[in-house]
PDB file of N, CA and C in Angstrom:
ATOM      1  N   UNK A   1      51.280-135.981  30.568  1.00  0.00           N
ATOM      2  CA  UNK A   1      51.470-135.937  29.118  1.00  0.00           C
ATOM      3  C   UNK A   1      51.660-137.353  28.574  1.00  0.00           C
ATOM      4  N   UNK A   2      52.840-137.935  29.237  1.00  0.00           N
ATOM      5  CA  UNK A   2      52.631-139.594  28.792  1.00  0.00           C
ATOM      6  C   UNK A   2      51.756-140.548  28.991  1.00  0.00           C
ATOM      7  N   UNK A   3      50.662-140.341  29.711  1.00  0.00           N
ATOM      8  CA  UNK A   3      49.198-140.864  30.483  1.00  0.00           C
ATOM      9  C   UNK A   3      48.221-140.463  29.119  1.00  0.00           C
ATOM     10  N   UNK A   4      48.414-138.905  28.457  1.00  0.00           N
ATOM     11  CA  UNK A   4      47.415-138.709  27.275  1.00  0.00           C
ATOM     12  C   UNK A   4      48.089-139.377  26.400  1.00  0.00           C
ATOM     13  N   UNK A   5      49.696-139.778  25.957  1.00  0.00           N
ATOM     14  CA  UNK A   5      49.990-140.374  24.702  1.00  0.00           C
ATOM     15  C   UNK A   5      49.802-142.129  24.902  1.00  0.00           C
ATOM     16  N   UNK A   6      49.290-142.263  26.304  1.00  0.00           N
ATOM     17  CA  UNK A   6      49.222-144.267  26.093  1.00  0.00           C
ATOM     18  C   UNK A   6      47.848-143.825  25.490  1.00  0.00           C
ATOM     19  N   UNK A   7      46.982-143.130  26.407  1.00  0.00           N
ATOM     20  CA  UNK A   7      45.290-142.951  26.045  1.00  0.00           C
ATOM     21  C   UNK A   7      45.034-142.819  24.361  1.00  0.00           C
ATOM     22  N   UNK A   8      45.738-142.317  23.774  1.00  0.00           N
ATOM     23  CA  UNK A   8      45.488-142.239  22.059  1.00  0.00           C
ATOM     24  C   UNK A   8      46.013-143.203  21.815  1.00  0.00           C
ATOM     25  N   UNK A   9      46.870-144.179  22.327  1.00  0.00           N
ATOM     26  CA  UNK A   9      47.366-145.417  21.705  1.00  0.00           C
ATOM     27  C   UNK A   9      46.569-146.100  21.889  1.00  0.00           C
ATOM     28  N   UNK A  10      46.006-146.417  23.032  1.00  0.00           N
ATOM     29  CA  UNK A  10      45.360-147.405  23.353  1.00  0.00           C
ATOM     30  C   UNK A  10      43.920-147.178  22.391  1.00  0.00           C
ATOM     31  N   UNK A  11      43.404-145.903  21.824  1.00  0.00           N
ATOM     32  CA  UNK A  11      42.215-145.810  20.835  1.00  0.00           C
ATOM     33  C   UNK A  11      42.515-146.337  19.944  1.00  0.00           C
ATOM     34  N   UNK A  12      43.713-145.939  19.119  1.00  0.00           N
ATOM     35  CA  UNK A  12      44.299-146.565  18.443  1.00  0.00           C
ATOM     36  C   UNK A  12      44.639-147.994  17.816  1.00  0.00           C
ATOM     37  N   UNK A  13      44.290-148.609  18.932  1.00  0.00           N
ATOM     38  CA  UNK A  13      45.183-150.140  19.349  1.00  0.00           C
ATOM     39  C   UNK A  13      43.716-150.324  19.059  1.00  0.00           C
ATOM     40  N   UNK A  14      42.260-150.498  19.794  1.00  0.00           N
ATOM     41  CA  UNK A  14      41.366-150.773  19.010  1.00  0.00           C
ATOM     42  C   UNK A  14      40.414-150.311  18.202  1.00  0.00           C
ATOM     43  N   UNK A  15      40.751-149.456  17.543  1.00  0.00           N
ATOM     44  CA  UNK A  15      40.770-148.941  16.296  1.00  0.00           C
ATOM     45  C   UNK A  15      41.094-149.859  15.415  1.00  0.00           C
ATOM     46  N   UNK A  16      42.563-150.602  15.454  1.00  0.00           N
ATOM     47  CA  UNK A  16      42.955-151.264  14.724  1.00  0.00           C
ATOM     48  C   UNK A  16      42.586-152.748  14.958  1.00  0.00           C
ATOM     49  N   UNK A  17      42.193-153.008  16.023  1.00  0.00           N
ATOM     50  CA  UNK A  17      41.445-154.465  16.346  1.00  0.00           C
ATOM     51  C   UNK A  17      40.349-154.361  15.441  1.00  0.00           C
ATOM     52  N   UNK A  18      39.681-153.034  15.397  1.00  0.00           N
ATOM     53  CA  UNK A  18      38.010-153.327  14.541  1.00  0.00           C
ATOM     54  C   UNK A  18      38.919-154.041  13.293  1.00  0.00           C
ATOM     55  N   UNK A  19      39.708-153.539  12.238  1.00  0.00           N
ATOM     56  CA  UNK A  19      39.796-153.846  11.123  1.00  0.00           C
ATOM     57  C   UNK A  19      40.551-155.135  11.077  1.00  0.00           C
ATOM     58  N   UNK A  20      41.063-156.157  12.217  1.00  0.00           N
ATOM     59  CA  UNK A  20      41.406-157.466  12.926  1.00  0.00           C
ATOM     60  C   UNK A  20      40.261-158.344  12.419  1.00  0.00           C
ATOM     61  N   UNK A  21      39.185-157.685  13.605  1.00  0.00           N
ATOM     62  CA  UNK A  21      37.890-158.383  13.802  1.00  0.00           C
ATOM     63  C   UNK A  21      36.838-157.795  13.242  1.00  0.00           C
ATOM     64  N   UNK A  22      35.905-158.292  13.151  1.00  0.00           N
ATOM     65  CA  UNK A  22      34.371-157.716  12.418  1.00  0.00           C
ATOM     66  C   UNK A  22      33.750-157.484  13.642  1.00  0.00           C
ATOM     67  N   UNK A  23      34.140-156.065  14.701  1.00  0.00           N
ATOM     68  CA  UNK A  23      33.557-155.515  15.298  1.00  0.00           C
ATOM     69  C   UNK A  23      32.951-154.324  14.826  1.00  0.00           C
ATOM     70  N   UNK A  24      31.715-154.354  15.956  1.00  0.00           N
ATOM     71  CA  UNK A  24      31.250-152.833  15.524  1.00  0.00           C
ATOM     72  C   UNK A  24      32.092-151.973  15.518  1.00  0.00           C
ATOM     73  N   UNK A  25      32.037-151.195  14.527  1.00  0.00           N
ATOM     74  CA  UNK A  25      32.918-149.882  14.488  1.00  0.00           C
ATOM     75  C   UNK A  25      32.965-148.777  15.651  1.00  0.00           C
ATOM     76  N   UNK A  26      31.306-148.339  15.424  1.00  0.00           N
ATOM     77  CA  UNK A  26      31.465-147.187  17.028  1.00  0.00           C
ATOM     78  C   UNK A  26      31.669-147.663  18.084  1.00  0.00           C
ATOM     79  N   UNK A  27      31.141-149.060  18.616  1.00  0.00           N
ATOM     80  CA  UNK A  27      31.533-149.614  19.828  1.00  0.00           C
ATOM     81  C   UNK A  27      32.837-149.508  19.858  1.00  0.00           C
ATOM     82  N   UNK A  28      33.823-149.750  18.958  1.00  0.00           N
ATOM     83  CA  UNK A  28      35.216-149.812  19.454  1.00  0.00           C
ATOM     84  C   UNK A  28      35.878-148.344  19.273  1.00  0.00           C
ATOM     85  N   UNK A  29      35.276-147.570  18.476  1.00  0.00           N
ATOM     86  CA  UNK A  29      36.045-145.983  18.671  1.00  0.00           C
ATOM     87  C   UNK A  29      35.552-145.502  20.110  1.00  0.00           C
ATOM     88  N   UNK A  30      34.190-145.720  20.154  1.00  0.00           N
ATOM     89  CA  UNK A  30      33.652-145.281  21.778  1.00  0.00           C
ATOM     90  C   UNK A  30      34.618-145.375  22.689  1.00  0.00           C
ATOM     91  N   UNK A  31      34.631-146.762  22.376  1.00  0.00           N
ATOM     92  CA  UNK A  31      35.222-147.571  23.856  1.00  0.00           C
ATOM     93  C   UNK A  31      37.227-147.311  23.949  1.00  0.00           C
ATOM     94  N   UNK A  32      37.422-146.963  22.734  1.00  0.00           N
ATOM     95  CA  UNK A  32      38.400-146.489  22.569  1.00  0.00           C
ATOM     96  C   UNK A  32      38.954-145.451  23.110  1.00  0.00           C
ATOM     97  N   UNK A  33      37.892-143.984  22.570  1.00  0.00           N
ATOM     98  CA  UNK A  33      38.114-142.860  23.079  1.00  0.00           C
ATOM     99  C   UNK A  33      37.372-143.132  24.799  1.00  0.00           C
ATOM    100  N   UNK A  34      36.671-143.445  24.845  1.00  0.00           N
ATOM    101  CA  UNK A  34      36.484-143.520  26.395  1.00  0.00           C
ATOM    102  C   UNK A  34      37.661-143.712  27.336  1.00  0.00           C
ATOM    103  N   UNK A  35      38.455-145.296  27.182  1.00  0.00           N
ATOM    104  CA  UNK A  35      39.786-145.665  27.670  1.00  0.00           C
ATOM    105  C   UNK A  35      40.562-144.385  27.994  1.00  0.00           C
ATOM    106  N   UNK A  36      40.693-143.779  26.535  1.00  0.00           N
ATOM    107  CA  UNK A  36      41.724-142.620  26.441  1.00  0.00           C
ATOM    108  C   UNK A  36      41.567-141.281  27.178  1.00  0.00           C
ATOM    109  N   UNK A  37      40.509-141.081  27.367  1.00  0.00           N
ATOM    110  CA  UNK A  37      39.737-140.198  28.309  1.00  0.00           C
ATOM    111  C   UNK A  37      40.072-140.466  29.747  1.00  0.00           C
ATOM    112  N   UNK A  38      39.781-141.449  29.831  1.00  0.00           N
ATOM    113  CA  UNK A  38      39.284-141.885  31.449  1.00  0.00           C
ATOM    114  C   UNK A  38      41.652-142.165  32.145  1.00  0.00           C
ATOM    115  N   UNK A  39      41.648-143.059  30.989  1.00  0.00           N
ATOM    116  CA  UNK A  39      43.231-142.819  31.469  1.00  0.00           C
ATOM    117  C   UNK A  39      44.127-141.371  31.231  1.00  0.00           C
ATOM    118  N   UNK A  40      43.511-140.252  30.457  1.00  0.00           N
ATOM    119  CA  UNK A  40      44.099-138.950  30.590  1.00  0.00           C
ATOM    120  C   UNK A  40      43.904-138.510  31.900  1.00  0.00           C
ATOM    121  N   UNK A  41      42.286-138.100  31.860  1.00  0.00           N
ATOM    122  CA  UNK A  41      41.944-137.672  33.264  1.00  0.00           C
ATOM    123  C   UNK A  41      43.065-138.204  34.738  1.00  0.00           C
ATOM    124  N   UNK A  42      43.353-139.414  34.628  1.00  0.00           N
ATOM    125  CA  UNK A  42      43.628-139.531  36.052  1.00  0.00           C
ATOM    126  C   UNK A  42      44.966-139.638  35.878  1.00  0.00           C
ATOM    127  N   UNK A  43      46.133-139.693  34.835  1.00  0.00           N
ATOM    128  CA  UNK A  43      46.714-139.265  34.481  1.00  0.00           C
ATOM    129  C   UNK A  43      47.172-137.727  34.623  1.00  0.00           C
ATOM    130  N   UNK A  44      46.615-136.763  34.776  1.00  0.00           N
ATOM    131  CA  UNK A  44      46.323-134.901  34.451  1.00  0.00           C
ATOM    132  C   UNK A  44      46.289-135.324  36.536  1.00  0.00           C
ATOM    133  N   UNK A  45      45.559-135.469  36.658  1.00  0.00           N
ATOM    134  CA  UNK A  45      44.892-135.969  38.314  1.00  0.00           C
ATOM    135  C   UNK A  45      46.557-135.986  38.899  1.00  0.00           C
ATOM    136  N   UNK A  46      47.295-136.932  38.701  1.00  0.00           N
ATOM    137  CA  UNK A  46      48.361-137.345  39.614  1.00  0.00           C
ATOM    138  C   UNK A  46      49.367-136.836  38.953  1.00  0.00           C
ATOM    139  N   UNK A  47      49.477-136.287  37.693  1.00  0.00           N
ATOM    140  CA  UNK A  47      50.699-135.142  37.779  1.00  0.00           C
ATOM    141  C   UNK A  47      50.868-133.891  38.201  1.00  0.00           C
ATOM    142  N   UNK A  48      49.160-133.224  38.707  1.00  0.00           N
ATOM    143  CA  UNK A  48      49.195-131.995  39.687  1.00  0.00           C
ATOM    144  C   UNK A  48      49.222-132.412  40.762  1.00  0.00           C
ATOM    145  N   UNK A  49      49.017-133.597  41.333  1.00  0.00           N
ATOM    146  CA  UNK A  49      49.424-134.054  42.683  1.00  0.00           C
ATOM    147  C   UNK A  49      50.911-134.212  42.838  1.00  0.00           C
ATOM    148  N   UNK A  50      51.589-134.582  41.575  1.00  0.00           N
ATOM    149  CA  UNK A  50      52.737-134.864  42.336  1.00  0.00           C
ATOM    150  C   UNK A  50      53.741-133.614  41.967  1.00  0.00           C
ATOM    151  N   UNK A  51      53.130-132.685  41.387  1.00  0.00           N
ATOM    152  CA  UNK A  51      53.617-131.221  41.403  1.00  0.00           C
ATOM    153  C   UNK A  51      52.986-130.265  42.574  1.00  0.00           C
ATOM    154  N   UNK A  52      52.314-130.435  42.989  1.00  0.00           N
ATOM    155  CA  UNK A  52      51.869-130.026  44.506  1.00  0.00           C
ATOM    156  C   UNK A  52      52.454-130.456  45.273  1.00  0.00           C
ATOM    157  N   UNK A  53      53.022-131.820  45.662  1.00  0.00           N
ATOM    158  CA  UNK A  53      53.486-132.210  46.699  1.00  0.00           C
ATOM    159  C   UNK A  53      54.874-131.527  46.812  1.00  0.00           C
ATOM    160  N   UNK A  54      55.859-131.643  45.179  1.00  0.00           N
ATOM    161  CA  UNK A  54      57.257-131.297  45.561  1.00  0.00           C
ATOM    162  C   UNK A  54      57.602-129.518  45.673  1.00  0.00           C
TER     163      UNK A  54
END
């Protein structure tokens, strides 16, 4: 659960870099929601591992 709330921060975080910098917009929501994705997933990954183990 705290692995999905960094992952929306971190979209977030450049989300708010686009309006910093004169980046592309979808490149940075992409790459945003991608981050947030990819750190949920393995996040979700090692909290049923470490509820399996105990």
């Amino acid at each position: 659960m705290v692995c999905v709330y960094f992952g929306i921060r971190e979209g977030w975080r450049w989300r708010k870099k686009r309006e910093d910098e004169d980046v592309e917009y979808d490149e940075v929501v992409a790459r945003g929601r991608f981050l947030g994705y990819v750190v949920g997933v393995v996040g979700m990954l090692s909290t049923i591992q470490f509820f399996r183990r105990s």
